[in-house]
Protein backbone atom coordinates (compact mmCIF):
# COMPACT_ATOMS: atom_id res chain seq x y z
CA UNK A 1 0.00 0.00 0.00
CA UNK A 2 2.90 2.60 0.82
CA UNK A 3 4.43 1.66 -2.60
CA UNK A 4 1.70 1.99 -4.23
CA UNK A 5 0.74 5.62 -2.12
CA UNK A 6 4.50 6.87 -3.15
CA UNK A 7 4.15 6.23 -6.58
CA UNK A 8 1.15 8.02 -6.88
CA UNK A 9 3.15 10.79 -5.02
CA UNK A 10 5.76 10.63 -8.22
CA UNK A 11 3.31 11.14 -10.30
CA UNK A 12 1.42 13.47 -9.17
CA UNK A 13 5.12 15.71 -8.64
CA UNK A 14 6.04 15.01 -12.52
CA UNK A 15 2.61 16.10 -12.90
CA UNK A 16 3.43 19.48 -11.33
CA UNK A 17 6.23 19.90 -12.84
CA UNK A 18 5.11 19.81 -16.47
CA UNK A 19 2.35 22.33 -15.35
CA UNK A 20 5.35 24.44 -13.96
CA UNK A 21 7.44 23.81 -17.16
CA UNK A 22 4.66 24.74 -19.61
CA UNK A 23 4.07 28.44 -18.13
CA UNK A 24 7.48 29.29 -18.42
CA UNK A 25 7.53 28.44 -22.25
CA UNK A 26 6.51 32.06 -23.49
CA UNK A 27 8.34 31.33 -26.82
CA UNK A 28 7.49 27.63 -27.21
CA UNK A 29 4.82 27.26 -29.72
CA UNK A 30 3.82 23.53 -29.48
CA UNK A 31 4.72 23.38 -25.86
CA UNK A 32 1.00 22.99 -24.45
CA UNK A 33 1.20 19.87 -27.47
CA UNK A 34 4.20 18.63 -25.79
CA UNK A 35 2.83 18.99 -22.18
CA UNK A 36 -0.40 17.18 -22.87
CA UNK A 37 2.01 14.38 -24.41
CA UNK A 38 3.38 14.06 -21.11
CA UNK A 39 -0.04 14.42 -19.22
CA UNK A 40 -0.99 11.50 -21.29
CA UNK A 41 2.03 8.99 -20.72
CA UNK A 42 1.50 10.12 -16.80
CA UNK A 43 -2.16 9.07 -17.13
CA UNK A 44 -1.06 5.53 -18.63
CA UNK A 45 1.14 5.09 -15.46
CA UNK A 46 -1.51 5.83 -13.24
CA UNK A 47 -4.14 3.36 -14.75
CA UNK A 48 -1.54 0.81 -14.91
CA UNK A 49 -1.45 0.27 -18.27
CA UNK A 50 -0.66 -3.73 -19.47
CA UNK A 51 3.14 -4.13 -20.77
CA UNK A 52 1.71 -5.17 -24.07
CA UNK A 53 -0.70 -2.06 -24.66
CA UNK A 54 2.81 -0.26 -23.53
CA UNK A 55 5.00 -1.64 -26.09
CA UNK A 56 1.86 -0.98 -28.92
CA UNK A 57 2.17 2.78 -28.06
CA UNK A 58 5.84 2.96 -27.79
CA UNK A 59 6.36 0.96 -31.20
CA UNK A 60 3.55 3.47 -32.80
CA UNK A 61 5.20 6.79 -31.39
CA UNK A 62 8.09 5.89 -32.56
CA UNK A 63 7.52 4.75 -36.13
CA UNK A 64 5.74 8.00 -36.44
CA UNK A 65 8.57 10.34 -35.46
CA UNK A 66 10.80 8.66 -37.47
CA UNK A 67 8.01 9.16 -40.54
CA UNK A 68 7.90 12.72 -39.78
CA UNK A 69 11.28 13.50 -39.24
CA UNK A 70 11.43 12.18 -42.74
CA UNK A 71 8.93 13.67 -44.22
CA UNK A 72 9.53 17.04 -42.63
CA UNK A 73 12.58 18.63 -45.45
CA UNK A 74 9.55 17.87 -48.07
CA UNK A 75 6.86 19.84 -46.54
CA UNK A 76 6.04 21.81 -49.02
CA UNK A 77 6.04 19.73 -52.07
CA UNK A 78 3.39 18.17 -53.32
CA UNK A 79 3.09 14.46 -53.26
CA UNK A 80 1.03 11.62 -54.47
CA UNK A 81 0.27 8.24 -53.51
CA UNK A 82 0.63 5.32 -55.52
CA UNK A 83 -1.54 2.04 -54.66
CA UNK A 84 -2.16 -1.16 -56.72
CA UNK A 85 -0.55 -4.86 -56.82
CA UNK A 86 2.28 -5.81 -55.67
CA UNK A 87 1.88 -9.09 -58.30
CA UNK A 88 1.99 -7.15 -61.24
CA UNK A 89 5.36 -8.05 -63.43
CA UNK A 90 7.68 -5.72 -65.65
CA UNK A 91 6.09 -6.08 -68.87
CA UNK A 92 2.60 -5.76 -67.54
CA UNK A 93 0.74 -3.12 -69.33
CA UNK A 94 -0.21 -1.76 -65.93
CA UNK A 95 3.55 -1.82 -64.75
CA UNK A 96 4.00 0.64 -68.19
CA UNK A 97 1.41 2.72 -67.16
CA UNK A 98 2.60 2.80 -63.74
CA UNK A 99 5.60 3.86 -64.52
CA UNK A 100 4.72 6.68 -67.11
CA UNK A 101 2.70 7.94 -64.19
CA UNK A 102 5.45 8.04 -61.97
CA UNK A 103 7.71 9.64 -64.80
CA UNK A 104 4.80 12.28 -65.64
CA UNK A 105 4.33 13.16 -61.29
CA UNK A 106 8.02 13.57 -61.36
CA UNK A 107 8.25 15.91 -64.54
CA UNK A 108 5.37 18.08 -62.74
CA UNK A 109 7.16 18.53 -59.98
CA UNK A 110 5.86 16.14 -57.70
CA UNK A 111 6.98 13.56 -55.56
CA UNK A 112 6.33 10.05 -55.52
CA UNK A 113 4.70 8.01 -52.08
CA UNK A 114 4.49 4.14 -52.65
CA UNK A 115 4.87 0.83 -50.64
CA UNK A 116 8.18 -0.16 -51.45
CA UNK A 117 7.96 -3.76 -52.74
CA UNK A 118 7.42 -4.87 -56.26
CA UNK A 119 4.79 -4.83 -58.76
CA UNK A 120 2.88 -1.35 -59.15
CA UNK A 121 4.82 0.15 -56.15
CA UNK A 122 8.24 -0.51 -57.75
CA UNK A 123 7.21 0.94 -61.34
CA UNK A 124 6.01 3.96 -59.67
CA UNK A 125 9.57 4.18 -58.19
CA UNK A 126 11.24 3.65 -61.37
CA UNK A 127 9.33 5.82 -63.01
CA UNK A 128 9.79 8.82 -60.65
CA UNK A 129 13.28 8.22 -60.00
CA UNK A 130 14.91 7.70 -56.25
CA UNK A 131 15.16 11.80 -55.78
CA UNK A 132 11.58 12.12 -56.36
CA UNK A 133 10.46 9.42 -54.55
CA UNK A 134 9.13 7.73 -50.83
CA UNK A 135 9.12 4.33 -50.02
CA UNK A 136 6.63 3.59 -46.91
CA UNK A 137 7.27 -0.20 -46.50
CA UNK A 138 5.32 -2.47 -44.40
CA UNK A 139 7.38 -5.81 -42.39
CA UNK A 140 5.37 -8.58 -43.34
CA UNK A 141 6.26 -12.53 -41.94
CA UNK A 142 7.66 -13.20 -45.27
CA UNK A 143 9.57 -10.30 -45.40
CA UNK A 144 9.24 -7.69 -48.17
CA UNK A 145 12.09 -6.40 -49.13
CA UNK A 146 12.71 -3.03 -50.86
CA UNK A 147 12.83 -2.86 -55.12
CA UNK A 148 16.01 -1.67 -56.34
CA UNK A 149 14.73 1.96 -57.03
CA UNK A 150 14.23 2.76 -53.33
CA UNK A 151 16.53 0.51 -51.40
CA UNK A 152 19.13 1.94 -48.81
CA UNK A 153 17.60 5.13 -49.33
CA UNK A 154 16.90 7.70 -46.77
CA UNK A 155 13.78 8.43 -47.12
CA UNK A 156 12.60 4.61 -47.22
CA UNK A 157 10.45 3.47 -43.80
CA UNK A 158 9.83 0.55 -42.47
CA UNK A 159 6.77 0.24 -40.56
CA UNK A 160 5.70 -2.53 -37.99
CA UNK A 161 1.65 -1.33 -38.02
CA UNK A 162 -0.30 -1.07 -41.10
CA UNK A 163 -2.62 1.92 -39.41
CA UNK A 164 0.85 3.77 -38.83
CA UNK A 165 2.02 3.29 -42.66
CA UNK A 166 -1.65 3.85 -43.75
CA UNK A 167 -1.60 7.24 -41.92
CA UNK A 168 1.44 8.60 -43.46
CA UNK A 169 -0.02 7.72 -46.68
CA UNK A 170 -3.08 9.59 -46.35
CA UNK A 171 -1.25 12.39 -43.89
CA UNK A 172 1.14 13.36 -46.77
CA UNK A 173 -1.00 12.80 -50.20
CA UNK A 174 -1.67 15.77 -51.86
CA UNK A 175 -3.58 13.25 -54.58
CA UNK A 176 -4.44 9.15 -54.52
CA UNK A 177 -3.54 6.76 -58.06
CA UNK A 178 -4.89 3.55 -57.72
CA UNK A 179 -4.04 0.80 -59.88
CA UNK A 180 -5.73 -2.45 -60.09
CA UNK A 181 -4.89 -4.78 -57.35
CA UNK A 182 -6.64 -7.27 -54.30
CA UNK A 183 -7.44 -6.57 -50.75
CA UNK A 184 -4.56 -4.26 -49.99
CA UNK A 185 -5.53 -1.95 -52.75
CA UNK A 186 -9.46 -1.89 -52.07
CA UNK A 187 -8.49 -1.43 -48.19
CA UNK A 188 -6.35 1.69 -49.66
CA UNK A 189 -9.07 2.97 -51.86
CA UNK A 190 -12.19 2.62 -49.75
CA UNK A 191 -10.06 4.02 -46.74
CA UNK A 192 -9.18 7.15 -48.96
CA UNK A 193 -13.16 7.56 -50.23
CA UNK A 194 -14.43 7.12 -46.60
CA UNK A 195 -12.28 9.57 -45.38
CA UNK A 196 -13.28 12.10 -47.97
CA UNK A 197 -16.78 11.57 -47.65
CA UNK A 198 -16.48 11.59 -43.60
CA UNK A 199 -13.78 14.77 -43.75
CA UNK A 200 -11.75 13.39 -41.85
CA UNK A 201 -9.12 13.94 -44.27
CA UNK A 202 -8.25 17.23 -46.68
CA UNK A 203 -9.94 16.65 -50.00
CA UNK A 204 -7.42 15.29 -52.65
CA UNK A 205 -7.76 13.87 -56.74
CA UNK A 206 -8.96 10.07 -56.08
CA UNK A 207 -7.87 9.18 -59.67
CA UNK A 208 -8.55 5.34 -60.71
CA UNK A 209 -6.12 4.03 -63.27
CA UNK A 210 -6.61 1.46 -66.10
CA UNK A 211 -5.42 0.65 -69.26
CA UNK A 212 -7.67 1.61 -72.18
CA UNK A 213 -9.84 -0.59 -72.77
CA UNK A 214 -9.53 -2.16 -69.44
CA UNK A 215 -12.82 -3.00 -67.61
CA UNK A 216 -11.72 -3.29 -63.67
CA UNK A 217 -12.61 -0.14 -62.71
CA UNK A 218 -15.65 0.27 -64.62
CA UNK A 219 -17.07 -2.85 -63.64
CA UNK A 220 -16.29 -1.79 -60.26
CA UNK A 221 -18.25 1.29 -60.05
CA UNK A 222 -21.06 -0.94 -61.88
CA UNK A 223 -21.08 -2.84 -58.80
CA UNK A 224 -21.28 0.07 -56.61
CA UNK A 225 -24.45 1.27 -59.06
CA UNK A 226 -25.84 -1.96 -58.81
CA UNK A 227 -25.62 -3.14 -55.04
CA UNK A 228 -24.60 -0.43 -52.91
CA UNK A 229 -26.09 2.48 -54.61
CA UNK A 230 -29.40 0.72 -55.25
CA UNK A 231 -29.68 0.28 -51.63
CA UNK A 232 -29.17 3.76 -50.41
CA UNK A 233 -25.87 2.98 -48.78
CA UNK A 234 -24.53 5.93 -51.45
CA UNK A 235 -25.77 8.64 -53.73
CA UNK A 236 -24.83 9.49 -56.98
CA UNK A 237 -22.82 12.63 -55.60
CA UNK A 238 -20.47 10.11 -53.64
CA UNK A 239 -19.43 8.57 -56.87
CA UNK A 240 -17.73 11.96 -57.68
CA UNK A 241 -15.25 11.60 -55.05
CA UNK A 242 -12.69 9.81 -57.92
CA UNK A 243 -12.03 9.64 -61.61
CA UNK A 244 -10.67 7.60 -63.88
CA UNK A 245 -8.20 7.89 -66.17
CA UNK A 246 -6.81 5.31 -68.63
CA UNK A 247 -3.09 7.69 -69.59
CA UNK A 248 -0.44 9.09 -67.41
CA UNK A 249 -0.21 13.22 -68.86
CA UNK A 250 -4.30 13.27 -68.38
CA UNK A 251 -3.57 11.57 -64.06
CA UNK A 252 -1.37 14.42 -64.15
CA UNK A 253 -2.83 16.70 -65.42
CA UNK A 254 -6.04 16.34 -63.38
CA UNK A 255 -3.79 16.86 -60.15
CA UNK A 256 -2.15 20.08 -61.36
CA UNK A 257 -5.30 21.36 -62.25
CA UNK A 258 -7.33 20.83 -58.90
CA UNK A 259 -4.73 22.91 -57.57
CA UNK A 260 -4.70 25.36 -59.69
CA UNK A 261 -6.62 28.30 -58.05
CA UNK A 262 -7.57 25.99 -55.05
CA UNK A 263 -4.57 25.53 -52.33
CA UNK A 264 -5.74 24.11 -49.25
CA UNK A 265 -9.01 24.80 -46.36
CA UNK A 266 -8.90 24.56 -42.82
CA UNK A 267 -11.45 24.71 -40.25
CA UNK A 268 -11.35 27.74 -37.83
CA UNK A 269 -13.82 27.41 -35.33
CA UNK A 270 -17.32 26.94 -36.88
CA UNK A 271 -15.87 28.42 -39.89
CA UNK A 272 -13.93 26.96 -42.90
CA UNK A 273 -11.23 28.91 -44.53
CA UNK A 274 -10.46 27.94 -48.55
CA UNK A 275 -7.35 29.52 -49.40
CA UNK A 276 -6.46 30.37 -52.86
CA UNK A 277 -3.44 31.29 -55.07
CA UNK A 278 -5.24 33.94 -56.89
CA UNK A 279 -7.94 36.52 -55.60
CA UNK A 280 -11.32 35.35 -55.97
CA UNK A 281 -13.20 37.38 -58.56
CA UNK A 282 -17.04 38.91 -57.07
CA UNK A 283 -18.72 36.56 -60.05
CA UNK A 284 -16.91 33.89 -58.44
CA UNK A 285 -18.45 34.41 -55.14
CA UNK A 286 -21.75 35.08 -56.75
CA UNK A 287 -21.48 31.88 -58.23
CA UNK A 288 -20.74 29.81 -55.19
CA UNK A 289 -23.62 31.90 -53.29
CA UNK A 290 -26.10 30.79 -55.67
CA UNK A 291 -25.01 27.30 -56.79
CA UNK A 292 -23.72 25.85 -53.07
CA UNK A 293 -26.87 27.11 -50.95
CA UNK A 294 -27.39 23.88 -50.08
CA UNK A 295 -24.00 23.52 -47.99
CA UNK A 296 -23.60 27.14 -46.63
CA UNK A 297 -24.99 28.30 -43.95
CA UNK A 298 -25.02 32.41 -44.36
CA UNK A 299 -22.83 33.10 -47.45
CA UNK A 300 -19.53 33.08 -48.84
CA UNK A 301 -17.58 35.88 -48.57
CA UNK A 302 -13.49 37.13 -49.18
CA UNK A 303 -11.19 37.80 -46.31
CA UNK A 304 -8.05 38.83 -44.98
CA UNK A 305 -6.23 35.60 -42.96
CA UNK A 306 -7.99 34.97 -39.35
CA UNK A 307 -6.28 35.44 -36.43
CA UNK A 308 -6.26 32.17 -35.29
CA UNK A 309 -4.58 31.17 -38.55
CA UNK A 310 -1.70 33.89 -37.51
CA UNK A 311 1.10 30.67 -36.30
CA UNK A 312 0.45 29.45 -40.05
CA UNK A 313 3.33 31.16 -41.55
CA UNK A 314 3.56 29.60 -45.32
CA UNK A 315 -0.33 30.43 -46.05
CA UNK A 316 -0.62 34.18 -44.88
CA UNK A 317 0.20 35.24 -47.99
CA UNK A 318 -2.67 33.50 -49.90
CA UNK A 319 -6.02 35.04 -50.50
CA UNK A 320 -9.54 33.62 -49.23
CA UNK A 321 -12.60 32.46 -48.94
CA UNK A 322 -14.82 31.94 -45.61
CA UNK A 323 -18.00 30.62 -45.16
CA UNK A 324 -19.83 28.20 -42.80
CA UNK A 325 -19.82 24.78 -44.50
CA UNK A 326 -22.45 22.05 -43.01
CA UNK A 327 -19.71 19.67 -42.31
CA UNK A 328 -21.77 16.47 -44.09
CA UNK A 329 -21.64 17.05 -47.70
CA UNK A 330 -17.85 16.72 -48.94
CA UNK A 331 -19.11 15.73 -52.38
CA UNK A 332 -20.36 19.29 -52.70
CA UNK A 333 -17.07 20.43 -51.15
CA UNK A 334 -15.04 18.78 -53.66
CA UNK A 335 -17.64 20.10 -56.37
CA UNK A 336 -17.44 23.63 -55.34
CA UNK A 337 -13.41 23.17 -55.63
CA UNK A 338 -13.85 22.24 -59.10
CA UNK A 339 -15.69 25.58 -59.62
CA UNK A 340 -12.89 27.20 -57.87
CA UNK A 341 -10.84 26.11 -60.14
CA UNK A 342 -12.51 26.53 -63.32
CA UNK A 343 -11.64 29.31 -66.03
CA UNK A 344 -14.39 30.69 -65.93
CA UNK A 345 -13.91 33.04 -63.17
CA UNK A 346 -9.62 33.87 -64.28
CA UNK A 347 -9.15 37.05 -62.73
């Protein structure tokens, strides 16, 4: 019982002492993010957490850190994710295409994110070239080993938890190409949709790729028409969420072009802030008024960055919109980005 009294003692000291070290951090941004890190671990001490729940949260915080110490340099480059078989072979006419989309991301300027084993995941490598390129591995039992284009190099990670590596992909995707592939790639592809649909993600290009000619994707989305749609589970303006494209330049080109005018949004308070790289023009704001009634609540209207928005450093510079979105239709969202983005309004 007196062990048990003077460890709670320990704790609740530490405990005081990260409320004392947080109030003298007057210059520490993230500190209060750092302090309730702490708070947390503290708490997991006091409920006397199992060893084995222990070792699941160490393992996780660390594979992340490394992830984002990686990831960190790149910041500010756009990147795309690459999903589809890993049983595809060179030669494949999906491996070509694969790779001329990797080649094309690369020649825009973009960087390549892709598991780091063979098939689709290894042409997109090739075709991007190592500079341009991220390998987020997964250790499997049989162990997966890295292809060639991505081996030994730095920013290659190795992750023990697929919801860890899953994260990263979504986390740093600027856009999602899926290739034709089994379970892995339809756990990939539903997981991006879902979160799009849910927001629990930014909105990003969902592009599905195929060969022309090839019928995997469209007799996909028949079977979403068919037996999911049919039974309410979706609606028609889900199935907007993704494209499909059947050549590399036109993947491409239907990234570069969703960002455009349209740069990124963000959720201050009950409001959400688009931010564009070019002023919005007032018959572009008329437009969204009239045709996206249906999600706003109140109106859309220009404005200088919020003050809560003032530790976001890279994005005062941009111009935007604010308005007071109904947080359930992201299918509109992503439709009213398209508008944003559409000549139509060129200033």
């Amino acid at each position: 019982m007196e062990r048990v009294e003077q460890q709670n003692k320990n704790l609740a000291d530490l405990g005081a002492q990260i409320d004392e070290w947080l109030r003298a951090q007057n210059d520490f941004v993230n500190a209060d993010q750092f302090a309730g890190i702490l708070r947390t671990l503290l708490k997991l001490a006091q409920d006397n957490t199992e060893r084995g729940d222990l070792k699941i949260l160490n393992r996780t915080l660390q594979e992340l850190r490394r992830a984002f110490r990686i990831f960190a340099p790149y910041r500010h480059i756009r990147k795309v994710s690459i999903f589809g078989s890993t049983r595809v072979p060179e030669g494949d006419p999906y491996y070509d295409l694969a790779r001329s989309v990797g080649q094309e991301l690369a020649n825009a300027g973009l960087m390549v994110i892709t598991g780091a084993g063979p098939g689709i995941m290894q042409a997109g490598h090739e075709g991007a070239g190592r500079e341009q390129s991220f390998g987020v591995n997964i250790r499997l039992p049989s162990a997966q080993d890295a292809n060639p284009f991505i081996r030994n190099d730095p920013k290659l990670m190795n992750f023990h938890f697929f919801f860890t590596r899953k994260l990263m992909f979504v986390k740093e995707a600027d856009a999602v190409i899926i290739f034709p592939g089994g379970f892995g790639t339809h756990d990939e592809l539903l997981e991006s949709i879902t979160l799009a649909q849910t927001g629990k993600t930014q909105l990003v290009p969902i592009i599905l790729m195929d060969v022309p000619g090839g019928t995997y994707w469209s007799r996909w989305q028949e079977f979403l028409r068919d037996d999911v749609m049919s039974r309410g589970y979706i609606t028609e303006r889900e199935m907007t969420f993704f494209r499909t494209h059947t050549g590399a330049a036109a993947a491409v080109e239907e990234i570069t072009k969703f960002y455009r005018n349209f740069h990124s949004y963000r959720f201050v308070g009950h409001e959400l802030v688009i931010r564009l790289n070019d002023p919005p023009s007032a018959a572009l704001i008329e437009r969204l008024n009239r045709d996206f009634a249906d999600i706003v609540i109140g109106a859309v209207r220009q404005s200088e960055p919020l003050p809560a928005e003032a530790n976001d450093a890279n994005t005062l510079h941009l111009h935007r919109l604010v308005m007071r979105f109904n947080r359930e239709d992201y299918a509109r969202l992503r439709q009213m980005i398209d508008v944003i983005n559409s000549d139509e309004h060129e200033v």
